[in-house]
C-alpha atoms as a PDB file:
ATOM      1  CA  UNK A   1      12.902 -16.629 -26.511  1.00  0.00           C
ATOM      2  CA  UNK A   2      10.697 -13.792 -25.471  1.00  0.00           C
ATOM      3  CA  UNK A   3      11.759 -11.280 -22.909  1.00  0.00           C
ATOM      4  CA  UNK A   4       9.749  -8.425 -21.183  1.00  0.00           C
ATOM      5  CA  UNK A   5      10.462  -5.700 -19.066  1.00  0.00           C
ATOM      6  CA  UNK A   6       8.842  -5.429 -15.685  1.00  0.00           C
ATOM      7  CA  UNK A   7       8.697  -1.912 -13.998  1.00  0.00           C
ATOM      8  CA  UNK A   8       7.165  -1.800 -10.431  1.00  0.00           C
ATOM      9  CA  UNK A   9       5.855   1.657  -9.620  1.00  0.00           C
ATOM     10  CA  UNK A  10       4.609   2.915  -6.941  1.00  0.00           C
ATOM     11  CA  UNK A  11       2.469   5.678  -6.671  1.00  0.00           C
ATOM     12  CA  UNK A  12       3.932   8.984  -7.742  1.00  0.00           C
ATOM     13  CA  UNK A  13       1.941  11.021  -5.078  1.00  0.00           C
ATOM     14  CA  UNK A  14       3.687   9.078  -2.135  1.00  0.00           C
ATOM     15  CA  UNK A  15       6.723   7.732  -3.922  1.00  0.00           C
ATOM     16  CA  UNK A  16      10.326   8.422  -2.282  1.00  0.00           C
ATOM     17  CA  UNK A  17       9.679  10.112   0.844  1.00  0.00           C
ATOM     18  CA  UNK A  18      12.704   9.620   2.606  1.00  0.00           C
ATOM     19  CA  UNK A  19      13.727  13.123   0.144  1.00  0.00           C
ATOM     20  CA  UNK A  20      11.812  14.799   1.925  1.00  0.00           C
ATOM     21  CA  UNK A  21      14.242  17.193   3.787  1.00  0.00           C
ATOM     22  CA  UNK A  22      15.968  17.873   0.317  1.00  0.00           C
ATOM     23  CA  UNK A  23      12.563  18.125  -1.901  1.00  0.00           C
ATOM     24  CA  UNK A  24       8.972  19.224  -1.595  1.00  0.00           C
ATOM     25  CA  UNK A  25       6.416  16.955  -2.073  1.00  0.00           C
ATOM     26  CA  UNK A  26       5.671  18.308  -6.041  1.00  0.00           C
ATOM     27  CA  UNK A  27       9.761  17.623  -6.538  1.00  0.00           C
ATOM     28  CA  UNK A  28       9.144  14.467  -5.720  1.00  0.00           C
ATOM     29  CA  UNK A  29       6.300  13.682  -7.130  1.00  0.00           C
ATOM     30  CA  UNK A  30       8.144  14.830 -10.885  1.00  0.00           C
ATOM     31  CA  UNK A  31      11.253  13.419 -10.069  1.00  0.00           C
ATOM     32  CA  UNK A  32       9.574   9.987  -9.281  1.00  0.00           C
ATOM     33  CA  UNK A  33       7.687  10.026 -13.024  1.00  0.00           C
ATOM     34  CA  UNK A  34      10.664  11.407 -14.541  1.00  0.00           C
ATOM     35  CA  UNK A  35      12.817   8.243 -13.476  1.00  0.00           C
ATOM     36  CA  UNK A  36      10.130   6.020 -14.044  1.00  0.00           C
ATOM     37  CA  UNK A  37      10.350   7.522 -17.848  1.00  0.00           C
ATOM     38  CA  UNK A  38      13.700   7.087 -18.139  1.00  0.00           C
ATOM     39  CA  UNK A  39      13.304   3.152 -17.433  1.00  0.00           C
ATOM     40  CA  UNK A  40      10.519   2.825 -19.240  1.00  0.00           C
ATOM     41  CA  UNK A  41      12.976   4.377 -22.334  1.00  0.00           C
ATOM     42  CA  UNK A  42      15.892   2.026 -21.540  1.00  0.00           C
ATOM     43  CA  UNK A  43      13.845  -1.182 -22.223  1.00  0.00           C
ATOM     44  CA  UNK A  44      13.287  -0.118 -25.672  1.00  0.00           C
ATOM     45  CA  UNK A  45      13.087  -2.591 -27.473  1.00  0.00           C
ATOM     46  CA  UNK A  46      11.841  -4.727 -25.463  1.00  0.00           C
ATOM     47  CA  UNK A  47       7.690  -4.844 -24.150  1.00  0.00           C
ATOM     48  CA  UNK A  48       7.090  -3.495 -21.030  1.00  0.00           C
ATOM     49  CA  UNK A  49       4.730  -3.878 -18.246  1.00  0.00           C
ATOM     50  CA  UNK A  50       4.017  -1.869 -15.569  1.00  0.00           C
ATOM     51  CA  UNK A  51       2.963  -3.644 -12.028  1.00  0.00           C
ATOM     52  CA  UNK A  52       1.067  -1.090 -10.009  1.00  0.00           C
ATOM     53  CA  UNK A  53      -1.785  -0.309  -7.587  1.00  0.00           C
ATOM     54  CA  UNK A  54      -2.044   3.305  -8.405  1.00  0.00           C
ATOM     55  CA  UNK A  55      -4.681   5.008 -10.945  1.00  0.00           C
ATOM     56  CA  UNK A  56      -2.548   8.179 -12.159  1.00  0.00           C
ATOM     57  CA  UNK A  57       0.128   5.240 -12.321  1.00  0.00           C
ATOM     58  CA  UNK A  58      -1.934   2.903 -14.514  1.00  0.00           C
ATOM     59  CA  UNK A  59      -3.123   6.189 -17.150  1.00  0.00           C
ATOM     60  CA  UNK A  60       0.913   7.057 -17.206  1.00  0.00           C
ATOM     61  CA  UNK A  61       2.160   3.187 -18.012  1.00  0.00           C
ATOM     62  CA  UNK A  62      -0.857   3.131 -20.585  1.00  0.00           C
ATOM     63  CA  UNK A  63      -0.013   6.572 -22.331  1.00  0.00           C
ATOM     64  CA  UNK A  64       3.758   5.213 -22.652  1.00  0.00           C
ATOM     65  CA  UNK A  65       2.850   2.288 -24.495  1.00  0.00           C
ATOM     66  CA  UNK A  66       3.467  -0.091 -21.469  1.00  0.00           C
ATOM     67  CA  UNK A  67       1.074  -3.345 -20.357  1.00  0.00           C
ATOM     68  CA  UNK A  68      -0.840  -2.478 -17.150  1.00  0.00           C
ATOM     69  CA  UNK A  69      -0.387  -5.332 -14.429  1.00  0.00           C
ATOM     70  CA  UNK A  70      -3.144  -3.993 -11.705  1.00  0.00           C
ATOM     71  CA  UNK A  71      -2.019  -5.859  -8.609  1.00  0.00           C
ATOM     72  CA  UNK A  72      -3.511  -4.257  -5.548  1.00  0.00           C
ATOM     73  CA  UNK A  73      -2.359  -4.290  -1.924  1.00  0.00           C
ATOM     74  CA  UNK A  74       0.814  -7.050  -2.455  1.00  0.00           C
ATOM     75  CA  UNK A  75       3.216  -5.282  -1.989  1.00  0.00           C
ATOM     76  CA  UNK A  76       6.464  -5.271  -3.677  1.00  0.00           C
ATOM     77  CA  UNK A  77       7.205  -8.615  -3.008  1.00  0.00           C
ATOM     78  CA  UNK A  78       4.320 -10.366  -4.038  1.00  0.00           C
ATOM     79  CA  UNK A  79       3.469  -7.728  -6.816  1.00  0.00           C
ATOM     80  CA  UNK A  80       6.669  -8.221  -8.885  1.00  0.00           C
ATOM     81  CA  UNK A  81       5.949 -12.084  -8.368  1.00  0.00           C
ATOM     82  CA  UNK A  82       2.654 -12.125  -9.614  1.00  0.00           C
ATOM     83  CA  UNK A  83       3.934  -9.804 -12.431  1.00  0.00           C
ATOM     84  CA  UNK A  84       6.729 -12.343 -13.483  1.00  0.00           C
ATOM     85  CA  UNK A  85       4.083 -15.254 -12.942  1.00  0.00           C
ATOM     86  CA  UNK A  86       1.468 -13.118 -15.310  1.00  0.00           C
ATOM     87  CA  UNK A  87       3.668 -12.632 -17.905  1.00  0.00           C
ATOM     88  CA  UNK A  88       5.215 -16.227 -17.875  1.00  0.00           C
ATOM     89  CA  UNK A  89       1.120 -17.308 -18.696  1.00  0.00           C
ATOM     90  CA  UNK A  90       1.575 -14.834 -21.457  1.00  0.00           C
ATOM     91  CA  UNK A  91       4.420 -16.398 -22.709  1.00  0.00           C
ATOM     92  CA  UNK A  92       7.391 -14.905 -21.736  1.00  0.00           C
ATOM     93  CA  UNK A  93      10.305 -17.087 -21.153  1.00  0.00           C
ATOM     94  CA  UNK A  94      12.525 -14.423 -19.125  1.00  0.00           C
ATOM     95  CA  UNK A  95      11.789 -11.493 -17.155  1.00  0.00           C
ATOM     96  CA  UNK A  96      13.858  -8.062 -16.311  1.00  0.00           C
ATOM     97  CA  UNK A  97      12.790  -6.599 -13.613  1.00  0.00           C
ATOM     98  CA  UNK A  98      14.118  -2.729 -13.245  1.00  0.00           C
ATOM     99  CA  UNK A  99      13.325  -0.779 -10.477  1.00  0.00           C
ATOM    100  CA  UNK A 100      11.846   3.242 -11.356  1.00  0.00           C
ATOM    101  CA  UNK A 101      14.284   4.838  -9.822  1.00  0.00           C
ATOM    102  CA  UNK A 102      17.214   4.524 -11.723  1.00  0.00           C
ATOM    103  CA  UNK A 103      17.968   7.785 -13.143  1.00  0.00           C
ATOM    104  CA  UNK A 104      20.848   6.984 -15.374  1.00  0.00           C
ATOM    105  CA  UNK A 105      19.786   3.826 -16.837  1.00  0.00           C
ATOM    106  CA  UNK A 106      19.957   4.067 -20.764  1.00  0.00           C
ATOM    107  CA  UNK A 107      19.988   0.139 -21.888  1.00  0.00           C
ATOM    108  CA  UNK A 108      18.357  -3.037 -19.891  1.00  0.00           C
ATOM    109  CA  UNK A 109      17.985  -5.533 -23.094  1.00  0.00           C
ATOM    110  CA  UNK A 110      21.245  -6.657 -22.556  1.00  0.00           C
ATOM    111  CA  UNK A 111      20.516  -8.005 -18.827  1.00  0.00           C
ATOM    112  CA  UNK A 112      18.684 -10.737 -20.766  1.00  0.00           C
ATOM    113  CA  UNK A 113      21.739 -12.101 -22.474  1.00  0.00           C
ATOM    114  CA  UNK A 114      22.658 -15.387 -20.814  1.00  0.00           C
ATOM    115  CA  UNK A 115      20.948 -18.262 -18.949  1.00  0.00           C
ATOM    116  CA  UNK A 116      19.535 -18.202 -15.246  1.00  0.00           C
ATOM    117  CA  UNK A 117      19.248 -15.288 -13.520  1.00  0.00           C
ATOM    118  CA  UNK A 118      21.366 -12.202 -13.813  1.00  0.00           C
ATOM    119  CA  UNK A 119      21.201  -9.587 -10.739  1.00  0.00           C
ATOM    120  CA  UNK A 120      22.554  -6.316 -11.070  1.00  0.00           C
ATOM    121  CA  UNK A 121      22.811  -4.755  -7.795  1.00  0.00           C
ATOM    122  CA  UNK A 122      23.012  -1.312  -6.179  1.00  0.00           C
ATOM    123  CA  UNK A 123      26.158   0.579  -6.225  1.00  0.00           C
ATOM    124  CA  UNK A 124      25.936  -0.050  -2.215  1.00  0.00           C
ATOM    125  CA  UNK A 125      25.918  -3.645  -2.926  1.00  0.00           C
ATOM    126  CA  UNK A 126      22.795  -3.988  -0.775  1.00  0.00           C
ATOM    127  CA  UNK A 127      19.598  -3.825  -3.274  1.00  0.00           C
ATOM    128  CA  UNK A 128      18.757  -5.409  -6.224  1.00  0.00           C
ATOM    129  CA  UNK A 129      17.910  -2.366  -8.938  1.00  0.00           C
ATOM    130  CA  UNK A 130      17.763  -5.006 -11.764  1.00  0.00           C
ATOM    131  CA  UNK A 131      17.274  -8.728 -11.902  1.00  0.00           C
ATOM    132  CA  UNK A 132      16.834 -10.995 -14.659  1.00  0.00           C
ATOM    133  CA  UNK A 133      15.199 -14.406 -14.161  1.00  0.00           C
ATOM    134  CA  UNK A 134      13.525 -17.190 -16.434  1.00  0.00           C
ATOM    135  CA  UNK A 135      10.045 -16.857 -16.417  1.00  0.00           C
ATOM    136  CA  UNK A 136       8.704 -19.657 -15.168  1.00  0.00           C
ATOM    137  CA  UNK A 137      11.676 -20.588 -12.650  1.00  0.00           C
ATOM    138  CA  UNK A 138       9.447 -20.008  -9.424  1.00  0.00           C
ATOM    139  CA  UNK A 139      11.936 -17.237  -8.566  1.00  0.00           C
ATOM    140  CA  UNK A 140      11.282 -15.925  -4.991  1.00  0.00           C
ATOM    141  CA  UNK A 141      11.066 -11.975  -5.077  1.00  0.00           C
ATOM    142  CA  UNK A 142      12.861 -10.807  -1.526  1.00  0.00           C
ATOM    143  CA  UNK A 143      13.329  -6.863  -1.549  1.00  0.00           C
ATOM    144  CA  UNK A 144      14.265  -4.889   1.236  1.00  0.00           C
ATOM    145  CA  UNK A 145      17.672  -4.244   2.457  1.00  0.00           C
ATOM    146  CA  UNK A 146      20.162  -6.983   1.994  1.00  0.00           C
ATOM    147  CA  UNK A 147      18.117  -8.098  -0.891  1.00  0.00           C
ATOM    148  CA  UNK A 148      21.300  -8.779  -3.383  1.00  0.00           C
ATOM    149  CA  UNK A 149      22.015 -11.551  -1.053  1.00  0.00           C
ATOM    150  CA  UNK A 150      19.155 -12.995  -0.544  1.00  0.00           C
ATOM    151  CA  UNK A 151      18.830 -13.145  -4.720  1.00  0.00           C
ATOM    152  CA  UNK A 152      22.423 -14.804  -4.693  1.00  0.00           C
ATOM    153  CA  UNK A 153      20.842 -17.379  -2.375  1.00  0.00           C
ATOM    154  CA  UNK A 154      17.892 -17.718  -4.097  1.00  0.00           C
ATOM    155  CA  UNK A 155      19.431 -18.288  -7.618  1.00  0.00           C
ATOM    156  CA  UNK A 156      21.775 -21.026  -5.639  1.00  0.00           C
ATOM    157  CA  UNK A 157      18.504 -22.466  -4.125  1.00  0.00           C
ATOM    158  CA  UNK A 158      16.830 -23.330  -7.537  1.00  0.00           C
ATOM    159  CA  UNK A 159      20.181 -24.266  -8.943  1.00  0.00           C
ATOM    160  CA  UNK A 160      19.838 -21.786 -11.799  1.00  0.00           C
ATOM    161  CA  UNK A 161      23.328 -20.026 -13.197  1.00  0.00           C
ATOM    162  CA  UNK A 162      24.235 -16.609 -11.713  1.00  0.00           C
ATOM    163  CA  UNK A 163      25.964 -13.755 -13.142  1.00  0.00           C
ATOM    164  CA  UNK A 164      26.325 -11.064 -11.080  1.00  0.00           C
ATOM    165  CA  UNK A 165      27.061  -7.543 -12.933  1.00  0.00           C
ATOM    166  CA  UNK A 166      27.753  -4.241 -11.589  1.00  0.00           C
ATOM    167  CA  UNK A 167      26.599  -1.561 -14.182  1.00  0.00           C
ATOM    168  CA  UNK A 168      27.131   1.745 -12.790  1.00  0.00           C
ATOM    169  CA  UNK A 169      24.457   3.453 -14.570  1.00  0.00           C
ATOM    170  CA  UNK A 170      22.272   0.725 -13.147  1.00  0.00           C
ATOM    171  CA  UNK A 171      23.443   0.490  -9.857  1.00  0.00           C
ATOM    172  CA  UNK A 172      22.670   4.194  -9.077  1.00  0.00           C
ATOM    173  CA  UNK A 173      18.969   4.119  -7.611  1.00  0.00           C
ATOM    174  CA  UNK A 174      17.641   7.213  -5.760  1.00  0.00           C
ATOM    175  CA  UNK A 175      16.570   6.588  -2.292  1.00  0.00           C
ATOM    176  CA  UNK A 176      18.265   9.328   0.210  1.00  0.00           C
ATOM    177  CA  UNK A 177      18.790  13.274  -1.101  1.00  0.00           C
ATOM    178  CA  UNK A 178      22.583  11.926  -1.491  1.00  0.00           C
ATOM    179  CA  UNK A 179      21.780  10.069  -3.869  1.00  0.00           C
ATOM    180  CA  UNK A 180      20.665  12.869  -6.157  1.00  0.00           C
ATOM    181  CA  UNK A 181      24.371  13.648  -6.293  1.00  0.00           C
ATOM    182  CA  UNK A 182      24.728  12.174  -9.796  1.00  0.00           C
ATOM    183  CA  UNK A 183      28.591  14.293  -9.949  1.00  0.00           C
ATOM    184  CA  UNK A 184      29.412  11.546  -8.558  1.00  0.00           C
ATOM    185  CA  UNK A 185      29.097   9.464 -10.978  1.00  0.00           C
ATOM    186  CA  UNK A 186      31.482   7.975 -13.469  1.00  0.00           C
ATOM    187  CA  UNK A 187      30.407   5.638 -16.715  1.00  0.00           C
ATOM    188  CA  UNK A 188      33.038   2.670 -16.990  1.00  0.00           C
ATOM    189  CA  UNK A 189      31.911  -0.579 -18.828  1.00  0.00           C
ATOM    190  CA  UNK A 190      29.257  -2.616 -16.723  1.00  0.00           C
ATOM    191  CA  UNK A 191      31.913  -5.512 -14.996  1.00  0.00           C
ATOM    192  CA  UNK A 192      30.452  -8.837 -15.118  1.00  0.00           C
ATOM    193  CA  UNK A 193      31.708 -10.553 -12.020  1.00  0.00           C
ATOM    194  CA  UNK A 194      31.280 -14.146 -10.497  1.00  0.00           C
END
């Protein structure tokens, strides 16, 4: 079975704007590369691709050893799904996708243990930050809030099994200047949960 690692990133230059009132545009420009590092690290050992739109994007991905996937003007949606459909032509049998912003993430191989489609969501229960789904299932992509449920009812839709596990490391995304509050944060064992 071969697995990959899909990162969407957006465009460093314009990424995570709603920190605005807590960090200058520079601050968030390097914070936004920064986490996309760090996820880029965690799928060691696993190949990664990059899905982006974004030149400076496309020269970072390529000088950290990651596949480009150049898919302009689709949006998240419809680039992570032409990603996961690019990369099932490749032959990859299941895809993680991980979200750049996750700061603490340190592992994402294991999300591929298992059958069907694993989601982990965000510690809000409201996003997706990482979901893991067999290649060629025809998953439907649905980000945006209340995304976690709409990936429960998606995985129910095609029939596929679900596990559902809530990794704090990987359920801490950055999207709001709280959430650069990582004292917060405590490291328990991910909890795999029905």
């Amino acid at each position: 079975m071969t697995t990959t690692v899909l990162v969407p990133v957006k465009a460093f230059a314009v990424a995570k704007v709603r920190l605005a009132p807590a960090l200058t545009g520079e601050e968030r420009r390097a914070l936004a590369r920064t986490m996309a590092d760090r996820v880029l690290a965690a799928a060691a050992p696993l190949p990664v691709a990059v899905v982006c739109d974004d030149e400076e994007v496309r020269s970072w991905a390529e000088q950290a050893g990651g596949q480009v996937l150049w898919c302009p003007g689709l949006g998240l949606n419809g680039a992570v799904t032409e990603g996961v459909a690019r990369l099932a032509a490749a032959g990859a049998t299941r895809v993680v996708v991980a979200h750049a912003d996750l700061p603490l993430a340190t592992a994402l191989a294991w999300v591929a243990d298992g059958d069907g489609v694993t989601l982990v969501p965000d510690r809000h229960e409201d996003g997706t930050n990482v979901v893991c789904v067999p290649a060629g299932a025809g998953f439907g992509f649905s980000y945006g809030p209340g995304s976690f449920a709409r990936h429960r009812a998606e995985a129910s839709r095609l029939g596929l099994p679900l596990r559902v596990v809530r990794d704090p490391a990987l359920g801490w995304d950055v999207d709001q200047p709280a959430d650069l509050d990582f004292g917060a944060f405590t490291d328990p064992a991910p909890a795999p949960c029905p």
